[in-house]
C-alpha atoms as a PDB file:
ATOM      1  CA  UNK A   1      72.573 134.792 170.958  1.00  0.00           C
ATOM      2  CA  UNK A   2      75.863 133.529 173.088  1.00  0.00           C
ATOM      3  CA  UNK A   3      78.906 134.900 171.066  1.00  0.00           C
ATOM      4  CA  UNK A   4      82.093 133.686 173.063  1.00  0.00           C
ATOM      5  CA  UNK A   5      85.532 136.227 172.897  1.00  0.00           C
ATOM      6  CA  UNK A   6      88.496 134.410 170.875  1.00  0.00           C
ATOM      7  CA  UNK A   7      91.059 136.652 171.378  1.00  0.00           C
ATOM      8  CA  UNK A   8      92.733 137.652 174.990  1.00  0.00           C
ATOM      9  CA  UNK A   9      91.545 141.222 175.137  1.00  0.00           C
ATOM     10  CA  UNK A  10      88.741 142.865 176.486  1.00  0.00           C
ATOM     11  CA  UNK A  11      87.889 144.830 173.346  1.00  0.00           C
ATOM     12  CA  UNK A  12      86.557 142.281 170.578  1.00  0.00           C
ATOM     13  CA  UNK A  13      84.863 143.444 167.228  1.00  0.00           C
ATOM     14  CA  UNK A  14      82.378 141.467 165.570  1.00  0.00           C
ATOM     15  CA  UNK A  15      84.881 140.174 163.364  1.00  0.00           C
ATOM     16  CA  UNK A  16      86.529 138.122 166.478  1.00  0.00           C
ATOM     17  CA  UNK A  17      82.970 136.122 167.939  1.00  0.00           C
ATOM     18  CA  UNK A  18      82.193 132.721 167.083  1.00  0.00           C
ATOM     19  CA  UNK A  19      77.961 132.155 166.926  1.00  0.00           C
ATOM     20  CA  UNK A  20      78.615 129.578 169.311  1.00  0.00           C
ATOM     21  CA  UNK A  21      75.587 127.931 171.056  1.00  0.00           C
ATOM     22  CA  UNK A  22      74.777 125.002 173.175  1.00  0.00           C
ATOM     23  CA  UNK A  23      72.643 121.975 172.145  1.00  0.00           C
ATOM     24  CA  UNK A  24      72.058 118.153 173.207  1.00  0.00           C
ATOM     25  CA  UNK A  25      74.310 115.820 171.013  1.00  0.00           C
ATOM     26  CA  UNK A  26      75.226 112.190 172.098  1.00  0.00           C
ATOM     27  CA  UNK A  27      73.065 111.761 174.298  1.00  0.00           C
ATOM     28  CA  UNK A  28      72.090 113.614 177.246  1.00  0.00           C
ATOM     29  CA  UNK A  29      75.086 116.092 177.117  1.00  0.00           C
ATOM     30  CA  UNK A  30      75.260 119.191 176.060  1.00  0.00           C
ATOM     31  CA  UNK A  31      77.613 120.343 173.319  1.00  0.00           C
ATOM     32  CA  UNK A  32      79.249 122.938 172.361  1.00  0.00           C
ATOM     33  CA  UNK A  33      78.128 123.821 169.108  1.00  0.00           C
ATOM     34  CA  UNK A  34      77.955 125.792 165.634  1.00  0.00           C
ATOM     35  CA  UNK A  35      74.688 126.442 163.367  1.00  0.00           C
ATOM     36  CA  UNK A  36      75.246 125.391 159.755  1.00  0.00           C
ATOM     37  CA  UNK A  37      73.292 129.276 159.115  1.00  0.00           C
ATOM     38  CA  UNK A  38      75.749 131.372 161.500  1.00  0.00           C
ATOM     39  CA  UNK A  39      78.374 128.918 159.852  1.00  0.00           C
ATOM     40  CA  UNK A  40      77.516 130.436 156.574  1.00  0.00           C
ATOM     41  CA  UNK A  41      77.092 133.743 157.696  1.00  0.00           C
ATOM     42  CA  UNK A  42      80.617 134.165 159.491  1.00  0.00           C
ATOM     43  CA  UNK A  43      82.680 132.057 156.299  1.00  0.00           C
ATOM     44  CA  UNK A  44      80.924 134.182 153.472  1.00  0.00           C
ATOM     45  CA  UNK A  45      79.566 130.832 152.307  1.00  0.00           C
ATOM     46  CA  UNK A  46      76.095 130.017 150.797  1.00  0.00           C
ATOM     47  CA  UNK A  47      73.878 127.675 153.073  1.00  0.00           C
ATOM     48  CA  UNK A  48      73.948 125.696 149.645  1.00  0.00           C
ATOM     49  CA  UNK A  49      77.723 125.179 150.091  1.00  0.00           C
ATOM     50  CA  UNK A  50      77.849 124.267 153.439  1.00  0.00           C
ATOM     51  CA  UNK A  51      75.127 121.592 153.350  1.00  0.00           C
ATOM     52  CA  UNK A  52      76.938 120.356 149.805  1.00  0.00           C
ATOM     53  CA  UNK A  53      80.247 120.013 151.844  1.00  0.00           C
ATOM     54  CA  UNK A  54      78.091 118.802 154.911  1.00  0.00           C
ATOM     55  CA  UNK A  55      76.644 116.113 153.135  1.00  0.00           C
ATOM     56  CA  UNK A  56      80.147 115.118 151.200  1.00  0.00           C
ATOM     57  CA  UNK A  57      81.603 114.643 154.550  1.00  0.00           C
ATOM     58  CA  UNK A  58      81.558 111.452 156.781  1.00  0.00           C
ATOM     59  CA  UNK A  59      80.025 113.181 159.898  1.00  0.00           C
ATOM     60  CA  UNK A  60      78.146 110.429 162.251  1.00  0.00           C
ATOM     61  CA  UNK A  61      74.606 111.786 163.032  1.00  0.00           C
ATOM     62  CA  UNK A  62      73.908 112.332 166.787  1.00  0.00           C
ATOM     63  CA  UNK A  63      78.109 112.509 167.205  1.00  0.00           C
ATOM     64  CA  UNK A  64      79.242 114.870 164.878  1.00  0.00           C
ATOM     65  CA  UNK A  65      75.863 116.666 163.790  1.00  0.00           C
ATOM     66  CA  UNK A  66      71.680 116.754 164.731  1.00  0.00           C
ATOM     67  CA  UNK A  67      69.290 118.699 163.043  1.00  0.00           C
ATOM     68  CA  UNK A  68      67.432 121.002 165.402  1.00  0.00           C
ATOM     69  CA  UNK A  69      63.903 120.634 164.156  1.00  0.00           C
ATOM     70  CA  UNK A  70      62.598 124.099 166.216  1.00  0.00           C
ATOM     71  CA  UNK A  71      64.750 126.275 163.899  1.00  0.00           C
ATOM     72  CA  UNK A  72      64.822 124.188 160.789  1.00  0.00           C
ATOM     73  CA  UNK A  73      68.923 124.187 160.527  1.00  0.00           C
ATOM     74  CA  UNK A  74      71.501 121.610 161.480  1.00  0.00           C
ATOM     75  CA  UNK A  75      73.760 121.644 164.309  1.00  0.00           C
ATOM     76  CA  UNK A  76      77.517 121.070 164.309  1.00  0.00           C
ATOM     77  CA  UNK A  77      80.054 120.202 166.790  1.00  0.00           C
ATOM     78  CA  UNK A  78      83.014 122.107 166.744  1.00  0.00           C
ATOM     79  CA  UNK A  79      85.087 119.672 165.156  1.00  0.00           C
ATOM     80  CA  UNK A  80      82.598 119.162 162.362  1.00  0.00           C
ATOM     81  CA  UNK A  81      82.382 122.892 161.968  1.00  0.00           C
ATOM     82  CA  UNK A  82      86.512 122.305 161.346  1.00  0.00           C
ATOM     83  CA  UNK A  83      86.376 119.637 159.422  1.00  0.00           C
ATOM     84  CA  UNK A  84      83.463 121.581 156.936  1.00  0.00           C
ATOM     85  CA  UNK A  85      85.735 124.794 156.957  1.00  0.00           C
ATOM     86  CA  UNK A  86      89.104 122.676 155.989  1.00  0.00           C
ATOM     87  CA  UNK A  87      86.895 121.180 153.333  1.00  0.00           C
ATOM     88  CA  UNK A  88      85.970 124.792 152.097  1.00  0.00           C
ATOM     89  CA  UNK A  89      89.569 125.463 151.542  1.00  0.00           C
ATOM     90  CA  UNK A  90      89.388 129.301 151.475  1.00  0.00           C
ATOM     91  CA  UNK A  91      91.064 132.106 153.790  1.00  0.00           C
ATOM     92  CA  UNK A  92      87.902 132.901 155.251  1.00  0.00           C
ATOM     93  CA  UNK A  93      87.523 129.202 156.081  1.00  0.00           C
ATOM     94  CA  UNK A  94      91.079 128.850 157.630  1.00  0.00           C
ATOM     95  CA  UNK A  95      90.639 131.717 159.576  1.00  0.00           C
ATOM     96  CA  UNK A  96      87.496 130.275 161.233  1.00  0.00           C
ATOM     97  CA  UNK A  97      89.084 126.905 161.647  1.00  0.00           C
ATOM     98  CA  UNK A  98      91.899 128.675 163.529  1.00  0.00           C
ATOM     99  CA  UNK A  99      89.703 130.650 165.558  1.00  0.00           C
ATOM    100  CA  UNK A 100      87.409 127.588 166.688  1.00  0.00           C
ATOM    101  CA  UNK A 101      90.871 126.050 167.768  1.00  0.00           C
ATOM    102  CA  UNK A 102      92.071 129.265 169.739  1.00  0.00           C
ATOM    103  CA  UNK A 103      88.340 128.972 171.448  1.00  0.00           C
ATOM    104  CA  UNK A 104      89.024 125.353 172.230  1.00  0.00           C
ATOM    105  CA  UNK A 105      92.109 126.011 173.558  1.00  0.00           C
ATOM    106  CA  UNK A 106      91.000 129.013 175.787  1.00  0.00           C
ATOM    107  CA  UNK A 107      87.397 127.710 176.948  1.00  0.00           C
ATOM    108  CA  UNK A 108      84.674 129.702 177.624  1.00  0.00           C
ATOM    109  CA  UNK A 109      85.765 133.710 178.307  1.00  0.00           C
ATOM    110  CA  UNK A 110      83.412 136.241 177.467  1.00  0.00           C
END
């Protein structure tokens, strides 16, 4: 699994990686992108929630989201991860918004 660094340091508990992957969305580009699963895993969240908020959201399929048919779970950009963790209004969520935003704003360090 490719867990990318948010903070500056070297040292990084498990509390400071992201379960970000790659995956093919719009097209023939590869995104960067979250798991709705890890996505529930990291925020404390059921799956239940995050597909509720998921579907109550006005994510365009094949822009914003795919479902990846090998493991049976949809994928999110990192904006619709955002979007799904503003939506979840807790300090968990915030905290992961925040933290997708510091990785956006860094780029890739490991």
């Amino acid at each position: 699994m490719n867990k990318y660094i948010t903070t500056g340091s070297n040292e990084c508990s498990e509390d400071k990686k992201l379960p970000i992957k790659r995956y093919m969305l719009a097209g023939r580009r590869r995104r960067v992108v979250i798991y709705t699963k890890d996505l529930a895993n990291i925020s404390n969240l059921s799956e239940s929630t995050i597909n509720t908020l998921h579907k109550k959201s006005q994510l365009r399929k094949g822009q914003d989201w795919a479902f990846n048919p090998d493991k049976s779970d949809f994928v999110l950009s990192l904006s619709s991860a955002q979007a799904i963790m503003v939506m979840a209004d807790t300090d968990k969520s915030w905290d992961i918004h925040h933290r997708i935003s510091d990785f956006i704003q860094q780029g890739f360090k490991k």
